[in-house]
PDB file of N, CA and C in Angstrom:
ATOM      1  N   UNK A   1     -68.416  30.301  58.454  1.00  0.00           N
ATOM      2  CA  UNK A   1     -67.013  30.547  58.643  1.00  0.00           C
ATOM      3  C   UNK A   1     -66.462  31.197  57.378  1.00  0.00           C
ATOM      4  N   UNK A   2     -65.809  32.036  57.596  1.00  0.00           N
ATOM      5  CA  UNK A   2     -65.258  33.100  56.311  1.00  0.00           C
ATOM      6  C   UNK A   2     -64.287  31.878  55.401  1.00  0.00           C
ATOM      7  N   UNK A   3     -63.226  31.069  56.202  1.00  0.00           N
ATOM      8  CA  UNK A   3     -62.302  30.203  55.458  1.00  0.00           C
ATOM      9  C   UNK A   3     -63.568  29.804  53.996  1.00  0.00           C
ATOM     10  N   UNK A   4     -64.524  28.807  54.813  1.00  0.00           N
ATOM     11  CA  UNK A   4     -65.366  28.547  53.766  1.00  0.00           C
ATOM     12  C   UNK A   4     -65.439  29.100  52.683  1.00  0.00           C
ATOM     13  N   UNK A   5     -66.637  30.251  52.847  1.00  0.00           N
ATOM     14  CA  UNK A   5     -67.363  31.521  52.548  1.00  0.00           C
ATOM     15  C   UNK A   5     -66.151  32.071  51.071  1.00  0.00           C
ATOM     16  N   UNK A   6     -64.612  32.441  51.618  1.00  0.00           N
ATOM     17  CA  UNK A   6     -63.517  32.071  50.876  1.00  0.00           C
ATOM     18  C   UNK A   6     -63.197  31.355  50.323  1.00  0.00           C
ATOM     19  N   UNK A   7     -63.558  30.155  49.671  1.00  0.00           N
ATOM     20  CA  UNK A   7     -62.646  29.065  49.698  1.00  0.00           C
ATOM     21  C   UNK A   7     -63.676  27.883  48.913  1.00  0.00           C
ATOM     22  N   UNK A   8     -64.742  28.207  48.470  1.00  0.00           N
ATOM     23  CA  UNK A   8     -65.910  27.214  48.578  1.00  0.00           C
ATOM     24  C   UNK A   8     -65.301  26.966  46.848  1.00  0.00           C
ATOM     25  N   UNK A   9     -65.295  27.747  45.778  1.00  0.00           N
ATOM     26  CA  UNK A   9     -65.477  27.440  44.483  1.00  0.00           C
ATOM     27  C   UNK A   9     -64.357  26.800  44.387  1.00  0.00           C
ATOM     28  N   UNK A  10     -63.007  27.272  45.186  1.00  0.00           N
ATOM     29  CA  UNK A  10     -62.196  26.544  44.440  1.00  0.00           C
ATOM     30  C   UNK A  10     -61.731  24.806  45.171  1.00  0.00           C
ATOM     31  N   UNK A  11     -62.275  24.399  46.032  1.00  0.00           N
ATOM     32  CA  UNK A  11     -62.792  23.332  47.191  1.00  0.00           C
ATOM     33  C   UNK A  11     -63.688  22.864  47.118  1.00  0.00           C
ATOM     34  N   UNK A  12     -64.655  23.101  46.902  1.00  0.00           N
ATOM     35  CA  UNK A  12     -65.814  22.441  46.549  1.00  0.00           C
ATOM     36  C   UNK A  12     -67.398  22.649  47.379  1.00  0.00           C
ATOM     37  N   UNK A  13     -68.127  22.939  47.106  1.00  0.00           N
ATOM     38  CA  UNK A  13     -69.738  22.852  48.472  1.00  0.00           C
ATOM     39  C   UNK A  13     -69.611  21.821  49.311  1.00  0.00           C
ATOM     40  N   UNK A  14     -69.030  20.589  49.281  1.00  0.00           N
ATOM     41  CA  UNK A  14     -69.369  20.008  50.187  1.00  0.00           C
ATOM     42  C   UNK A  14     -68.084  19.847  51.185  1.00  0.00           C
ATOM     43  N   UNK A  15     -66.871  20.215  50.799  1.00  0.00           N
ATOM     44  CA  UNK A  15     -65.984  20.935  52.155  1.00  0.00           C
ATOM     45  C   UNK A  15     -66.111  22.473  52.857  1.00  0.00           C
ATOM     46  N   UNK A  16     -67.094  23.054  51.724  1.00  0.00           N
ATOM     47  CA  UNK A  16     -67.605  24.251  52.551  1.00  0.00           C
ATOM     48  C   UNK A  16     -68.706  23.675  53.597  1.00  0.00           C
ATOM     49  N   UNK A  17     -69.575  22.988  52.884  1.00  0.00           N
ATOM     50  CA  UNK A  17     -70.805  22.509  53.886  1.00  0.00           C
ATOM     51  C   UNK A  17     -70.411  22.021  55.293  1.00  0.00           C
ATOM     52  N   UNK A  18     -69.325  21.287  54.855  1.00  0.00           N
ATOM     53  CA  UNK A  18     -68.665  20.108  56.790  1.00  0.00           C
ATOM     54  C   UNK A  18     -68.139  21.833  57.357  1.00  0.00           C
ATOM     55  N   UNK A  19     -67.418  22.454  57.149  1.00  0.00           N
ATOM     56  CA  UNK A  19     -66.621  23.273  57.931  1.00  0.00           C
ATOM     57  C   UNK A  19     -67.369  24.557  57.854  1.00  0.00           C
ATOM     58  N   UNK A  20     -68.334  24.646  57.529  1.00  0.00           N
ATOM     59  CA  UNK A  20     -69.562  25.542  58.336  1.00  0.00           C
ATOM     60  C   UNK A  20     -70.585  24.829  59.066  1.00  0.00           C
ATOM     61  N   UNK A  21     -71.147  23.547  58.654  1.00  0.00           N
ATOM     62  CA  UNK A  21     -72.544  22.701  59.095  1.00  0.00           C
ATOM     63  C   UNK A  21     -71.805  21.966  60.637  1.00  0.00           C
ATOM     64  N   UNK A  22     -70.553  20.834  60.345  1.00  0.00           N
ATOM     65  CA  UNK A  22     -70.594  20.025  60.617  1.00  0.00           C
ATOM     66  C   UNK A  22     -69.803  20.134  61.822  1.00  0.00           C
ATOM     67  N   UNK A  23     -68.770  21.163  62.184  1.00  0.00           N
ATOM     68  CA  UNK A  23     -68.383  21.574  63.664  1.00  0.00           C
ATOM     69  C   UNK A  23     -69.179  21.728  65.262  1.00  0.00           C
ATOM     70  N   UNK A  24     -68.533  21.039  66.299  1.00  0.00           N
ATOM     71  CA  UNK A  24     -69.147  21.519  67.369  1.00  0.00           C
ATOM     72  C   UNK A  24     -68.062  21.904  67.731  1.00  0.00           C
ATOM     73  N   UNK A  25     -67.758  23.279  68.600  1.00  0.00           N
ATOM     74  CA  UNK A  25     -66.348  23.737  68.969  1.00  0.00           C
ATOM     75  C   UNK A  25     -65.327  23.530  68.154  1.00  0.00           C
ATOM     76  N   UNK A  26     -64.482  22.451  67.842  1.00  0.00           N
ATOM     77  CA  UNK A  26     -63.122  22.531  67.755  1.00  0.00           C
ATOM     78  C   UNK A  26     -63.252  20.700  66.886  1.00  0.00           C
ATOM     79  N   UNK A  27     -63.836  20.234  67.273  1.00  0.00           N
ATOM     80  CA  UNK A  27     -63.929  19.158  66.058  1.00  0.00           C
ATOM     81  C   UNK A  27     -65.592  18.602  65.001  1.00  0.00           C
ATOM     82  N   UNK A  28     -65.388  18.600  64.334  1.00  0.00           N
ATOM     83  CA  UNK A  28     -65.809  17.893  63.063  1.00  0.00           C
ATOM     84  C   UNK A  28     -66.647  16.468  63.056  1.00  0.00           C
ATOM     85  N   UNK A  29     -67.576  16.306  62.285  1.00  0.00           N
ATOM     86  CA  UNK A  29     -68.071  15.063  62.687  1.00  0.00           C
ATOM     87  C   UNK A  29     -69.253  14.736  61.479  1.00  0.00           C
ATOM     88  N   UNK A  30     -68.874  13.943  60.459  1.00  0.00           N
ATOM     89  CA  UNK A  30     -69.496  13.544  59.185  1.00  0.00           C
ATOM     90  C   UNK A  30     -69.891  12.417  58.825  1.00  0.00           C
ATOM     91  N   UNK A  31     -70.631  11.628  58.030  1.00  0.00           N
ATOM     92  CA  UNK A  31     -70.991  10.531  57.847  1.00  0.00           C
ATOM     93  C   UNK A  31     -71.312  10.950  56.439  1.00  0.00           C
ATOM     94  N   UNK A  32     -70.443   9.781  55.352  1.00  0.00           N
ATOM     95  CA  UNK A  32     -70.567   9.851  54.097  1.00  0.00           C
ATOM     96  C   UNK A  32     -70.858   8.535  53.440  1.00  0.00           C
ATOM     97  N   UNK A  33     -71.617   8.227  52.460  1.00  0.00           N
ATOM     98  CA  UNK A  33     -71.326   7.123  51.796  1.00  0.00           C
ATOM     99  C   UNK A  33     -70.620   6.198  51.331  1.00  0.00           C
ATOM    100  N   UNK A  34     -69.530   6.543  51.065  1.00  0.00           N
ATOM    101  CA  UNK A  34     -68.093   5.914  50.565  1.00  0.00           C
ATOM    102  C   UNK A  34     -66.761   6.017  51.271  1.00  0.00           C
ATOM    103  N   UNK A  35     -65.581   5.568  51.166  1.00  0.00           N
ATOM    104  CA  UNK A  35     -64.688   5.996  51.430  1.00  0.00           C
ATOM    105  C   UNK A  35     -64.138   6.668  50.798  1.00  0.00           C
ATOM    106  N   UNK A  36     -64.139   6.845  49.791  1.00  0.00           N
ATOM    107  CA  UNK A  36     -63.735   7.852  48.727  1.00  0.00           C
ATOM    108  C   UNK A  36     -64.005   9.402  48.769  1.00  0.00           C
ATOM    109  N   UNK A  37     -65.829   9.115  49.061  1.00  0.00           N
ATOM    110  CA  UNK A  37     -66.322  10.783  49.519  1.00  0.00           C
ATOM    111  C   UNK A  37     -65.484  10.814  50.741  1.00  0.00           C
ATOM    112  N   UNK A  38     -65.110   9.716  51.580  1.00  0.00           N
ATOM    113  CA  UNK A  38     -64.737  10.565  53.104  1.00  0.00           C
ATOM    114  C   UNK A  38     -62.757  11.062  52.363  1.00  0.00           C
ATOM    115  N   UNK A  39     -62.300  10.343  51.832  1.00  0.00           N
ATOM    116  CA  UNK A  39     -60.933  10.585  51.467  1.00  0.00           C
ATOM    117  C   UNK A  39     -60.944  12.130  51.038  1.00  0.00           C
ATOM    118  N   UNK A  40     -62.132  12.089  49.414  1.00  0.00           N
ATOM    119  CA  UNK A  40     -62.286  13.600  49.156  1.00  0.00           C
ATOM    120  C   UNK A  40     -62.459  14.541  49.773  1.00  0.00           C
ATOM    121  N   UNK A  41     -63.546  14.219  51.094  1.00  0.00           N
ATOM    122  CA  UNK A  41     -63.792  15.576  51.757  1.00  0.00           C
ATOM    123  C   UNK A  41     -62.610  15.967  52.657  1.00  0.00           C
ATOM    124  N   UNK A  42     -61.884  14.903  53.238  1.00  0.00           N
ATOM    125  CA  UNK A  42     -60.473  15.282  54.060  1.00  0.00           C
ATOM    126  C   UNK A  42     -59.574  15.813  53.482  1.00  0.00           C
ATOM    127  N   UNK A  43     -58.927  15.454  52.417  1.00  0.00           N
ATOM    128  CA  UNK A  43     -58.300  16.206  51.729  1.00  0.00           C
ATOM    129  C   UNK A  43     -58.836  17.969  50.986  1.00  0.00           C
ATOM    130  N   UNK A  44     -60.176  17.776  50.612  1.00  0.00           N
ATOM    131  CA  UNK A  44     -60.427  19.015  50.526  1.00  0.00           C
ATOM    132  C   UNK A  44     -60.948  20.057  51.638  1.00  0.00           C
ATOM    133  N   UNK A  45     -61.299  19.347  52.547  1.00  0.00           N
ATOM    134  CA  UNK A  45     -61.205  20.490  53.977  1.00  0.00           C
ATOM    135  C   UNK A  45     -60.192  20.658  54.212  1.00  0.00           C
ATOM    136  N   UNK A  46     -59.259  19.552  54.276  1.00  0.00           N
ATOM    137  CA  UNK A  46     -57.515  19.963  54.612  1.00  0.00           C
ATOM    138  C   UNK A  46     -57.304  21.043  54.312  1.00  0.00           C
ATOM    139  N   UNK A  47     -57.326  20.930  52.773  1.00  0.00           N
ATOM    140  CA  UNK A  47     -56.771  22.217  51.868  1.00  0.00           C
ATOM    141  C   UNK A  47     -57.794  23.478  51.993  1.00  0.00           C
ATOM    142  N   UNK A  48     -58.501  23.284  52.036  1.00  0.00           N
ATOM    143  CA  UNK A  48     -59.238  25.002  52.369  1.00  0.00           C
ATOM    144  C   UNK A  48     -59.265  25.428  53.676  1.00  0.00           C
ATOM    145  N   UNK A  49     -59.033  24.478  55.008  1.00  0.00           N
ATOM    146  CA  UNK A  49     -58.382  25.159  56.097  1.00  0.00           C
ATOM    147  C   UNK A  49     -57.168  25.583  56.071  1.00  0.00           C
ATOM    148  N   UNK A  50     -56.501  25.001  55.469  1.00  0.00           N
ATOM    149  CA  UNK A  50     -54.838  25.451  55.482  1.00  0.00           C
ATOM    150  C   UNK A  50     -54.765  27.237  55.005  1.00  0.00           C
ATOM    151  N   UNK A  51     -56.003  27.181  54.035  1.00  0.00           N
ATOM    152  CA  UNK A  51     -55.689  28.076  53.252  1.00  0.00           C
ATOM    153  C   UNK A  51     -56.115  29.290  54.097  1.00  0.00           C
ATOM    154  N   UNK A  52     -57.007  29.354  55.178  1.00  0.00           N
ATOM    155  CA  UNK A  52     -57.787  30.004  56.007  1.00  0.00           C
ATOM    156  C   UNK A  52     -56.449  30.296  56.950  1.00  0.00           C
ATOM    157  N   UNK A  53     -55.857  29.209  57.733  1.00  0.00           N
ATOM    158  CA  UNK A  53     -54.448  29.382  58.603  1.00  0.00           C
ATOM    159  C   UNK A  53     -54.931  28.724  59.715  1.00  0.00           C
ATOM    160  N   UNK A  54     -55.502  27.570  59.423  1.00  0.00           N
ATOM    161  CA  UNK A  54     -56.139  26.119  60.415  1.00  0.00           C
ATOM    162  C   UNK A  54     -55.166  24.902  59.864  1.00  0.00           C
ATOM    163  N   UNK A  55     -55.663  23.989  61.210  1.00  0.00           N
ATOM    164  CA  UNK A  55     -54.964  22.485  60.070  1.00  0.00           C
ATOM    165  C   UNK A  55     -55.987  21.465  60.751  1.00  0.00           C
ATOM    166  N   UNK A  56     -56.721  20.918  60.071  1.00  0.00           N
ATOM    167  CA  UNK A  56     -57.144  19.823  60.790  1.00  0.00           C
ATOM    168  C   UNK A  56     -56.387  18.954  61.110  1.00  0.00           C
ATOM    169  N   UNK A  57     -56.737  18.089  61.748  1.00  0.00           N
ATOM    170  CA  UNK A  57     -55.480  17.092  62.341  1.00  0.00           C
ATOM    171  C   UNK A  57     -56.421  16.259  63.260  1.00  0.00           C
ATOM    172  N   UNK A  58     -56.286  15.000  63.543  1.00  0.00           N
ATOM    173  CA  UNK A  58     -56.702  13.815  64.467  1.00  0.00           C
ATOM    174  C   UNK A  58     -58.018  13.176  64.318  1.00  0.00           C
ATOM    175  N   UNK A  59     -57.570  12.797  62.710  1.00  0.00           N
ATOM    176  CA  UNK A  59     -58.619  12.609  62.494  1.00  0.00           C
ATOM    177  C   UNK A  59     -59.016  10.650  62.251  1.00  0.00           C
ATOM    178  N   UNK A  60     -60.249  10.225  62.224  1.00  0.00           N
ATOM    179  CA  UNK A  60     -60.534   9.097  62.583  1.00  0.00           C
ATOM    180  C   UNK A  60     -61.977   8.942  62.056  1.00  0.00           C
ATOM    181  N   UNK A  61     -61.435   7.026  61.641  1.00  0.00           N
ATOM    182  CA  UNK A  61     -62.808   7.013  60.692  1.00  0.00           C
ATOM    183  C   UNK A  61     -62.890   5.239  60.864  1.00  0.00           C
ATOM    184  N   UNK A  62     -63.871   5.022  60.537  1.00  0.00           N
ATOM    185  CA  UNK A  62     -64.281   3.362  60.662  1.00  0.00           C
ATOM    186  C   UNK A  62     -63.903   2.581  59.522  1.00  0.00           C
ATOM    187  N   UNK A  63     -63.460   2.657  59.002  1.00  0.00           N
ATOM    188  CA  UNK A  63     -62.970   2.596  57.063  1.00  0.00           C
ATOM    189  C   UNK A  63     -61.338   2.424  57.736  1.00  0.00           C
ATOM    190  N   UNK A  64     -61.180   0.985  57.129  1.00  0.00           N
ATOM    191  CA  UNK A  64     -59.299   1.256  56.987  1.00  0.00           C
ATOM    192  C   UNK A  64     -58.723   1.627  55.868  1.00  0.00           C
ATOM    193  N   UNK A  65     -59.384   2.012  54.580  1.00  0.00           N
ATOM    194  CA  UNK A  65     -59.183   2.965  53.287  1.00  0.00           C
ATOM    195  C   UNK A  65     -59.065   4.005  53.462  1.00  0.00           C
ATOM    196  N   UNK A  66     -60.160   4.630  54.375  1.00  0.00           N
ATOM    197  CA  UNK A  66     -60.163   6.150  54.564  1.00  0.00           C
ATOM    198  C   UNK A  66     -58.600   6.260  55.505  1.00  0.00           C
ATOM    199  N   UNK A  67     -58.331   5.637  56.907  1.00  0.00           N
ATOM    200  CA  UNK A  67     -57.389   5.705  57.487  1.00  0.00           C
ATOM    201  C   UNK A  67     -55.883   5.266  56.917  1.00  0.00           C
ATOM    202  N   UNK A  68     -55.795   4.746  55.144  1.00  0.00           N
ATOM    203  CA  UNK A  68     -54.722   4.713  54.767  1.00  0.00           C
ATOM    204  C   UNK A  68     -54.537   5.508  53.977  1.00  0.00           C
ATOM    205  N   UNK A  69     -55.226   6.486  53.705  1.00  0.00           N
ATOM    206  CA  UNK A  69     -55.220   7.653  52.940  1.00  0.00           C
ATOM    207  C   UNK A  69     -54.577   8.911  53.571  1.00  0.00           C
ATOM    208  N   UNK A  70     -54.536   8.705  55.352  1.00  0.00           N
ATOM    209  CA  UNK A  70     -54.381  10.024  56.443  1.00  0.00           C
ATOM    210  C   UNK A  70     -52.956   9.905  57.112  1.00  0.00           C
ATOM    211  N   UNK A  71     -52.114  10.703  56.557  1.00  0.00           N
ATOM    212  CA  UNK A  71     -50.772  10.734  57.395  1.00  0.00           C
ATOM    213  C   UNK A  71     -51.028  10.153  58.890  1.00  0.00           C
ATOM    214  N   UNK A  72     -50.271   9.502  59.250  1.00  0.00           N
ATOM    215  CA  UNK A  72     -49.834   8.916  60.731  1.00  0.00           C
ATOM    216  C   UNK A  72     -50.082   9.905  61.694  1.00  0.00           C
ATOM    217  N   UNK A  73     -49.132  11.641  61.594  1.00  0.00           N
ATOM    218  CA  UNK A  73     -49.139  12.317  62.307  1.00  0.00           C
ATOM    219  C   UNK A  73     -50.634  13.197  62.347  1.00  0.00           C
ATOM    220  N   UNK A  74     -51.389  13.171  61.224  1.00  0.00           N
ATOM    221  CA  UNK A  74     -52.904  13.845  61.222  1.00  0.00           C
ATOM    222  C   UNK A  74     -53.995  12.794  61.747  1.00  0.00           C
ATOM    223  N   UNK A  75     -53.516  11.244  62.007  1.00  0.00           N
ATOM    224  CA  UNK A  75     -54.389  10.535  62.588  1.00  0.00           C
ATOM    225  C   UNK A  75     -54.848  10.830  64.432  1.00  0.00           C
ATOM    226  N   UNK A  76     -55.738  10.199  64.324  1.00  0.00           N
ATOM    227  CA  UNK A  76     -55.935  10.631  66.741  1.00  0.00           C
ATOM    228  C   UNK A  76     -55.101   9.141  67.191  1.00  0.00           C
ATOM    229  N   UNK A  77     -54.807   9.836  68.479  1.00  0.00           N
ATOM    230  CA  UNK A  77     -53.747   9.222  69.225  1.00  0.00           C
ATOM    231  C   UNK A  77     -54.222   7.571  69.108  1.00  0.00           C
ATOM    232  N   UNK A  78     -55.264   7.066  69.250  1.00  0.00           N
ATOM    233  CA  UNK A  78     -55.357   5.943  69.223  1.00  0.00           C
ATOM    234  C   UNK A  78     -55.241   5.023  68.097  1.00  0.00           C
ATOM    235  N   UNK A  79     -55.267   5.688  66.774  1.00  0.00           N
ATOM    236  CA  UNK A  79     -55.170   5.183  65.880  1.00  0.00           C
ATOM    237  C   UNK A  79     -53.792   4.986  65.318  1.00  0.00           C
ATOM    238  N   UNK A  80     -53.016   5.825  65.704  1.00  0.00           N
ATOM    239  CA  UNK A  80     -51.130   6.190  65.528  1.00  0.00           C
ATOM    240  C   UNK A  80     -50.550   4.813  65.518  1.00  0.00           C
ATOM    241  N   UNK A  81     -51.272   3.945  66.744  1.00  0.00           N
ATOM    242  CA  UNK A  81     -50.374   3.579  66.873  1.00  0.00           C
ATOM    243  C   UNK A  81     -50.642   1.685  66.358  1.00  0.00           C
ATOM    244  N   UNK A  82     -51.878   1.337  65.949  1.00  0.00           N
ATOM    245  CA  UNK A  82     -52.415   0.526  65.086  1.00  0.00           C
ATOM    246  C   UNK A  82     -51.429   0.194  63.896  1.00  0.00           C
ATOM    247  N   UNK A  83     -51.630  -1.253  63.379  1.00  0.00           N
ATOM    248  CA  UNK A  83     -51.006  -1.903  61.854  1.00  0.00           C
ATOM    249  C   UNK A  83     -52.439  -1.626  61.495  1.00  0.00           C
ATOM    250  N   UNK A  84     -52.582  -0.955  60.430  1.00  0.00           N
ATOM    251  CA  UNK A  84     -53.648  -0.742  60.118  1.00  0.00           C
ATOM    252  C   UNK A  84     -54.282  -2.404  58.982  1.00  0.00           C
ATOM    253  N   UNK A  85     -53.004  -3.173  58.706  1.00  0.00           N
ATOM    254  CA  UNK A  85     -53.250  -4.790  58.163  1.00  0.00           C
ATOM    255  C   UNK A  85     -53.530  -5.796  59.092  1.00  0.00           C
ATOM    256  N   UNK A  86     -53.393  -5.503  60.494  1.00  0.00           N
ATOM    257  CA  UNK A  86     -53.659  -6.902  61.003  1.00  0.00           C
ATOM    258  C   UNK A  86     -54.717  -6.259  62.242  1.00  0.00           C
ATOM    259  N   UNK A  87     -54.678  -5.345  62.826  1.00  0.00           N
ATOM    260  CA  UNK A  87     -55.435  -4.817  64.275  1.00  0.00           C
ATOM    261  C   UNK A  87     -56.593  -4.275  63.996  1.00  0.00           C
ATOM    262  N   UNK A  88     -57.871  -4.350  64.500  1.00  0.00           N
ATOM    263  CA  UNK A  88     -58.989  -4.609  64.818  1.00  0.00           C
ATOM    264  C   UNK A  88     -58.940  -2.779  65.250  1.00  0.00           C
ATOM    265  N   UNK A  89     -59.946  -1.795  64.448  1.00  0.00           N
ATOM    266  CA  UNK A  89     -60.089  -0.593  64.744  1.00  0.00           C
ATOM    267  C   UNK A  89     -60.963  -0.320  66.139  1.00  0.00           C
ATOM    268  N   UNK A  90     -60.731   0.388  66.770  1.00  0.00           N
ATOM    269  CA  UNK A  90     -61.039   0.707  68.153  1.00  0.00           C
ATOM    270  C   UNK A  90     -62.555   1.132  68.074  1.00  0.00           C
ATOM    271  N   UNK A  91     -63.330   0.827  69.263  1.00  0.00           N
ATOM    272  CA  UNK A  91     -64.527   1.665  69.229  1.00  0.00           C
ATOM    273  C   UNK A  91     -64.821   2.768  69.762  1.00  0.00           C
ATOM    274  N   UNK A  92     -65.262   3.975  68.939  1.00  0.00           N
ATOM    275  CA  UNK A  92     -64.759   5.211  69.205  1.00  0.00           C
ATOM    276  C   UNK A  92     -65.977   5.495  69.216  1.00  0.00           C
ATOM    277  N   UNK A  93     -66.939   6.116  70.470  1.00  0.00           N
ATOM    278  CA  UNK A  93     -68.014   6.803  70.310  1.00  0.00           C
ATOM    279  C   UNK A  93     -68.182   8.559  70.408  1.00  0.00           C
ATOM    280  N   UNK A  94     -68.927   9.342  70.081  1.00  0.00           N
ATOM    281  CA  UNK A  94     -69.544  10.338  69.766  1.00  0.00           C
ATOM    282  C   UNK A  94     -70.447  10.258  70.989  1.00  0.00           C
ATOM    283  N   UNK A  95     -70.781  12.055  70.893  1.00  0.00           N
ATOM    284  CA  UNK A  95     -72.018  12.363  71.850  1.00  0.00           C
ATOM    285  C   UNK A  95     -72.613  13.732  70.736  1.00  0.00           C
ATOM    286  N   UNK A  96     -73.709  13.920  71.444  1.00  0.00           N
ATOM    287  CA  UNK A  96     -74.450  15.234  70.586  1.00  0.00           C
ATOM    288  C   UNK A  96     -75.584  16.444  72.159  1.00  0.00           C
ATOM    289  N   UNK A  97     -74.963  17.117  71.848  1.00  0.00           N
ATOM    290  CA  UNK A  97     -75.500  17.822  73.311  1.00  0.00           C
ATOM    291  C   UNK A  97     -77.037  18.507  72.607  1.00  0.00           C
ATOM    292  N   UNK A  98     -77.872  18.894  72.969  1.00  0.00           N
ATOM    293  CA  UNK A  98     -78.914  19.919  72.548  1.00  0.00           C
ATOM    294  C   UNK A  98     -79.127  21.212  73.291  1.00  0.00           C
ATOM    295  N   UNK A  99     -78.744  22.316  72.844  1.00  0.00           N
ATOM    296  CA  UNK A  99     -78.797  23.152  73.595  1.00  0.00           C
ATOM    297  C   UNK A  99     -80.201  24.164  73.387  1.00  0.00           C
ATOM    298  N   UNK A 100     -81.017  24.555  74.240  1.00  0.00           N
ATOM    299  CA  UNK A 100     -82.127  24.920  73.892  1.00  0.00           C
ATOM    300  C   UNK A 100     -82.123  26.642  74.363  1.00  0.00           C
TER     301      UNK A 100
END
């Protein structure tokens, strides 16, 4: 993706890496060590899509650190509407297609 390709030195390789590697269609899908790497990489994909003329948005994570780090309105619908101090995070599964 050119945003990347654009955008990598001053963002970093590993928000270039998710937003060239880690897309299927139209959303995103990462697994990091920490919450911290996941905080960093959201905020720095944020900012180098913005800069491209994207916005990520609806986004969701198993971490209630990572999810108090993410505006309300950039969270997915199911999470909006959670106390993120007392309610039990939803189980949200994934699929992976193989196309041959």
């Amino acid at each position: 993706m050119k945003t990347a390709d654009d955008n990598e030195l001053e963002f970093g390789s590993d928000a270039a890496k998710f937003v060239k590697n880690d897309f299927y269609i139209d959303d995103g899908l990462k697994s990091v060590p920490t919450a911290a790497e996941a905080i960093q990489l959201i905020n720095s994909s944020k900012a180098m899509c913005i800069k491209g003329g994207f916005k990520l948005h609806k986004f969701l994570s198993n971490s209630k650190e990572v999810l108090a780090a993410i505006s309300p309105e950039e969270m997915a619908g199911s999470i909006k509407i959670l106390n993120l101090s007392k309610d039990s995070l939803p189980i949200e599964r994934t699929w992976s297609r193989v196309v041959c």
